[in-house]
N, C-alpha and C. Protein backbone atom coordinates (compact mmCIF):
# COMPACT_ATOMS: atom_id res chain seq x y z
N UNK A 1 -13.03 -9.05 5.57
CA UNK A 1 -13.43 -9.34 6.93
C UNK A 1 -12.38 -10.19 7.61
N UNK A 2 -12.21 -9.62 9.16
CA UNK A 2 -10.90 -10.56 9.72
C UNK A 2 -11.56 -12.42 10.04
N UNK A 3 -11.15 -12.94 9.60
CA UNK A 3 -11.75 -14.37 10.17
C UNK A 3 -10.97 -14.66 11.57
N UNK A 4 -10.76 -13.67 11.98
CA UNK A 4 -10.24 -13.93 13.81
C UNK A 4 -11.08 -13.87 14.26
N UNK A 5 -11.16 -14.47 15.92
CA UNK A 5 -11.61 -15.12 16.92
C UNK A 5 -10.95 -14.49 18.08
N UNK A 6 -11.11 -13.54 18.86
CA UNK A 6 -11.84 -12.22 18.54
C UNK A 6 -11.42 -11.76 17.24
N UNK A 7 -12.55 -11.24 16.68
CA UNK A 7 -12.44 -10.15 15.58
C UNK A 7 -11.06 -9.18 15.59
N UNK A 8 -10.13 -8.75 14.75
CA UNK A 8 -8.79 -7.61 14.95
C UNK A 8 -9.80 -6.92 14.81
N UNK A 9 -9.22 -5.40 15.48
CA UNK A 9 -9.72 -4.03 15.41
C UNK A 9 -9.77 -3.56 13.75
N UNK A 10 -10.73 -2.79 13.78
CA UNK A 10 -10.54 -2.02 12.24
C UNK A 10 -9.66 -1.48 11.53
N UNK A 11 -9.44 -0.82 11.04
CA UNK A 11 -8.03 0.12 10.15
C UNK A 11 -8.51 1.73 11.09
N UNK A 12 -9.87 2.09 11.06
CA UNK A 12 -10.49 3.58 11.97
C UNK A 12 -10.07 3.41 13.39
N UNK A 13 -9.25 1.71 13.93
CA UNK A 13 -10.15 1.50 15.60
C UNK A 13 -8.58 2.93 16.17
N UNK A 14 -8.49 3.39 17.68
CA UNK A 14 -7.23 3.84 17.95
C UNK A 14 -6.63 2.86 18.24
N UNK A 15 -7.11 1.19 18.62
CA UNK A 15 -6.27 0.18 18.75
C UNK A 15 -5.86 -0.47 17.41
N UNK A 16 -5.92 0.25 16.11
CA UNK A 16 -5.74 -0.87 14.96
C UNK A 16 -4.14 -1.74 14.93
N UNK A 17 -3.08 -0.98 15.65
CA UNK A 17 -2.18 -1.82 15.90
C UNK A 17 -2.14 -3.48 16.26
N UNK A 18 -3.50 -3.27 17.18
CA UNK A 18 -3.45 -4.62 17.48
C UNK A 18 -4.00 -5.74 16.76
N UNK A 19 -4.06 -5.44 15.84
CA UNK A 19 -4.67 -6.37 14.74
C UNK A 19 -3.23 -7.91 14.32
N UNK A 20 -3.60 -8.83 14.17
CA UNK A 20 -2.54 -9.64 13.62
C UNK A 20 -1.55 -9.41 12.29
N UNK A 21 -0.61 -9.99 12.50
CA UNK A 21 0.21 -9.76 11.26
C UNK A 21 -0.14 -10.96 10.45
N UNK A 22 -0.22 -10.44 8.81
CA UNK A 22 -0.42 -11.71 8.04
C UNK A 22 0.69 -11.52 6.95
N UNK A 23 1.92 -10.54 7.26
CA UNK A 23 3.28 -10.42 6.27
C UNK A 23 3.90 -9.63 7.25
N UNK A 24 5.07 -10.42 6.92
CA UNK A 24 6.02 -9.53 7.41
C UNK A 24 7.25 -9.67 6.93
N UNK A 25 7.59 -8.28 6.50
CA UNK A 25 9.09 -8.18 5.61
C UNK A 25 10.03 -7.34 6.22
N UNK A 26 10.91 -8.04 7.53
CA UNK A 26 11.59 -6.72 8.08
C UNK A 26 12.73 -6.62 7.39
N UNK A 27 13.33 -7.00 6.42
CA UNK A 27 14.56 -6.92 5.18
C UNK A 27 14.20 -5.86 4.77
N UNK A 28 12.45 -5.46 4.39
CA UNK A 28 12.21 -4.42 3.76
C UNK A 28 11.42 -3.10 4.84
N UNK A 29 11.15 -3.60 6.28
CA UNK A 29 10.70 -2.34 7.12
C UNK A 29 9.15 -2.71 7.10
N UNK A 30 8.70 -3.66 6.58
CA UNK A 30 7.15 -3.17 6.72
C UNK A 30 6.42 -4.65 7.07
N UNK A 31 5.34 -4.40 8.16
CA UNK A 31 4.27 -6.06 7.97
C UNK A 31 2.57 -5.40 7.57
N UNK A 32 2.48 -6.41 6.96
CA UNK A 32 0.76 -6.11 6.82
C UNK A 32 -0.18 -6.94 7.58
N UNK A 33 -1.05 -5.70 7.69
CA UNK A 33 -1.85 -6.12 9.49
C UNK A 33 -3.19 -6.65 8.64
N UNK A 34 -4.13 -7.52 9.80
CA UNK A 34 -5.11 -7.98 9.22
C UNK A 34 -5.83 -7.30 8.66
N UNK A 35 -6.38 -5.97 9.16
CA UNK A 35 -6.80 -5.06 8.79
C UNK A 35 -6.34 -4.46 7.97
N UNK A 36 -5.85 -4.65 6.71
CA UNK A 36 -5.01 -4.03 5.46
C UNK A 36 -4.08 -2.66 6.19
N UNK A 37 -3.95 -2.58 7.23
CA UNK A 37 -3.22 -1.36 8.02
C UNK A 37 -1.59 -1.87 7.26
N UNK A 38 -0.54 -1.01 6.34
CA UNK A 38 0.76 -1.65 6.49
C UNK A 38 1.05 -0.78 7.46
N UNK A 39 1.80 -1.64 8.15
CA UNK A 39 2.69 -0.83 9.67
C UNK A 39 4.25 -0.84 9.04
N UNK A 40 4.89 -0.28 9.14
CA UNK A 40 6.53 0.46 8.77
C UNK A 40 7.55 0.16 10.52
N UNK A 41 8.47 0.01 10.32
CA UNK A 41 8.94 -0.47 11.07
C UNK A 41 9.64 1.39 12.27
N UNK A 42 9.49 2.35 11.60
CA UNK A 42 9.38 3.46 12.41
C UNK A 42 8.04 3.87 13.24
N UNK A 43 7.55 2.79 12.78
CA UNK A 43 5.75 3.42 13.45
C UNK A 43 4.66 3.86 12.52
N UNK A 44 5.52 4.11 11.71
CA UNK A 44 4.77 5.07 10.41
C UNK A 44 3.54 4.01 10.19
N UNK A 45 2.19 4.32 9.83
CA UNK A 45 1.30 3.53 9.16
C UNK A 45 1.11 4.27 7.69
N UNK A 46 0.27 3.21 6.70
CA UNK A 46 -0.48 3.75 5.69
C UNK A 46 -2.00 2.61 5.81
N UNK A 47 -3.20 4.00 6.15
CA UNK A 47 -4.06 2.83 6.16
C UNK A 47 -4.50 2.40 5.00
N UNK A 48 -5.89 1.54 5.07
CA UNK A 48 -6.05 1.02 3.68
C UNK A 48 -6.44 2.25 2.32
N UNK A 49 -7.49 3.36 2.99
CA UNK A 49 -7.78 4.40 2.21
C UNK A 49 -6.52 5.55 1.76
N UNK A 50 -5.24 5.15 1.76
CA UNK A 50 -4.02 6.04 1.83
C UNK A 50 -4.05 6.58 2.31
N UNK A 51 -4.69 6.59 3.68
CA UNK A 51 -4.04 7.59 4.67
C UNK A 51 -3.17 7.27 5.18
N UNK A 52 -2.02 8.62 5.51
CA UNK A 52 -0.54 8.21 6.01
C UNK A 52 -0.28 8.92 7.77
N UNK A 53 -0.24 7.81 8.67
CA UNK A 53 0.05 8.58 10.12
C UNK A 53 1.08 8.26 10.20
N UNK A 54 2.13 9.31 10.38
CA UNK A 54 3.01 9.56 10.73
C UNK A 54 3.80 8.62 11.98
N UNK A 55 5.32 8.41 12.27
CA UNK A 55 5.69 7.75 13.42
C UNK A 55 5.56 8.23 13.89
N UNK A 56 4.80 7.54 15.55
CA UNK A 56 5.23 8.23 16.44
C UNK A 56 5.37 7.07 17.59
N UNK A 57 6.63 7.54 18.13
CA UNK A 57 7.67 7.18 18.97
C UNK A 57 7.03 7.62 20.00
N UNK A 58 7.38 6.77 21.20
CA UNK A 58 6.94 6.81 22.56
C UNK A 58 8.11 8.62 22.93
N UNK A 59 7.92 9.41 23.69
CA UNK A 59 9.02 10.20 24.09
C UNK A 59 9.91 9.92 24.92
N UNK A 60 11.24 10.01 25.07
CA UNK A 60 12.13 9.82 26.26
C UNK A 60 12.57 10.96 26.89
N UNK A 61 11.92 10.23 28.28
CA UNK A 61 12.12 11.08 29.52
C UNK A 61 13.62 11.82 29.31
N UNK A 62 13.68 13.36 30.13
CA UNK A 62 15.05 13.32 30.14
C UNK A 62 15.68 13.11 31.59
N UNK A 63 17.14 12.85 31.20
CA UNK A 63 17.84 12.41 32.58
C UNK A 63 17.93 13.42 33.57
């Protein structure tokens, strides 16, 4: 359970990004979110049940 004040979103929420960081190793690419979410420094997640979502990158417009 998050002991935040508001509560972080779940690992299911579509906001789970916004959950706090309680590690972060960018030497190695990855922080772990309150929500056991590890976030990867491409975007990539793995949630807590091993599920793996893929990066995804905002798109850039073209010129």
């Amino acid at each position: 359970m998050c002991p935040h004040d508001p509560v972080c979103p779940s690992a299911e929420a579509p906001d789970r990004e916004a959950a706090r960081t309680l590690a972060c190793h960018p030497e190695q690419g990855w922080s772990l979110l309150c929500n056991g979410v590890v976030l990867f420094e491409d975007t990539g997640e793995l949630l807590p049940g091993g599920i793996v979502i893929a990066p995804h990158r905002p798109a850039v417009g073209a010129a």
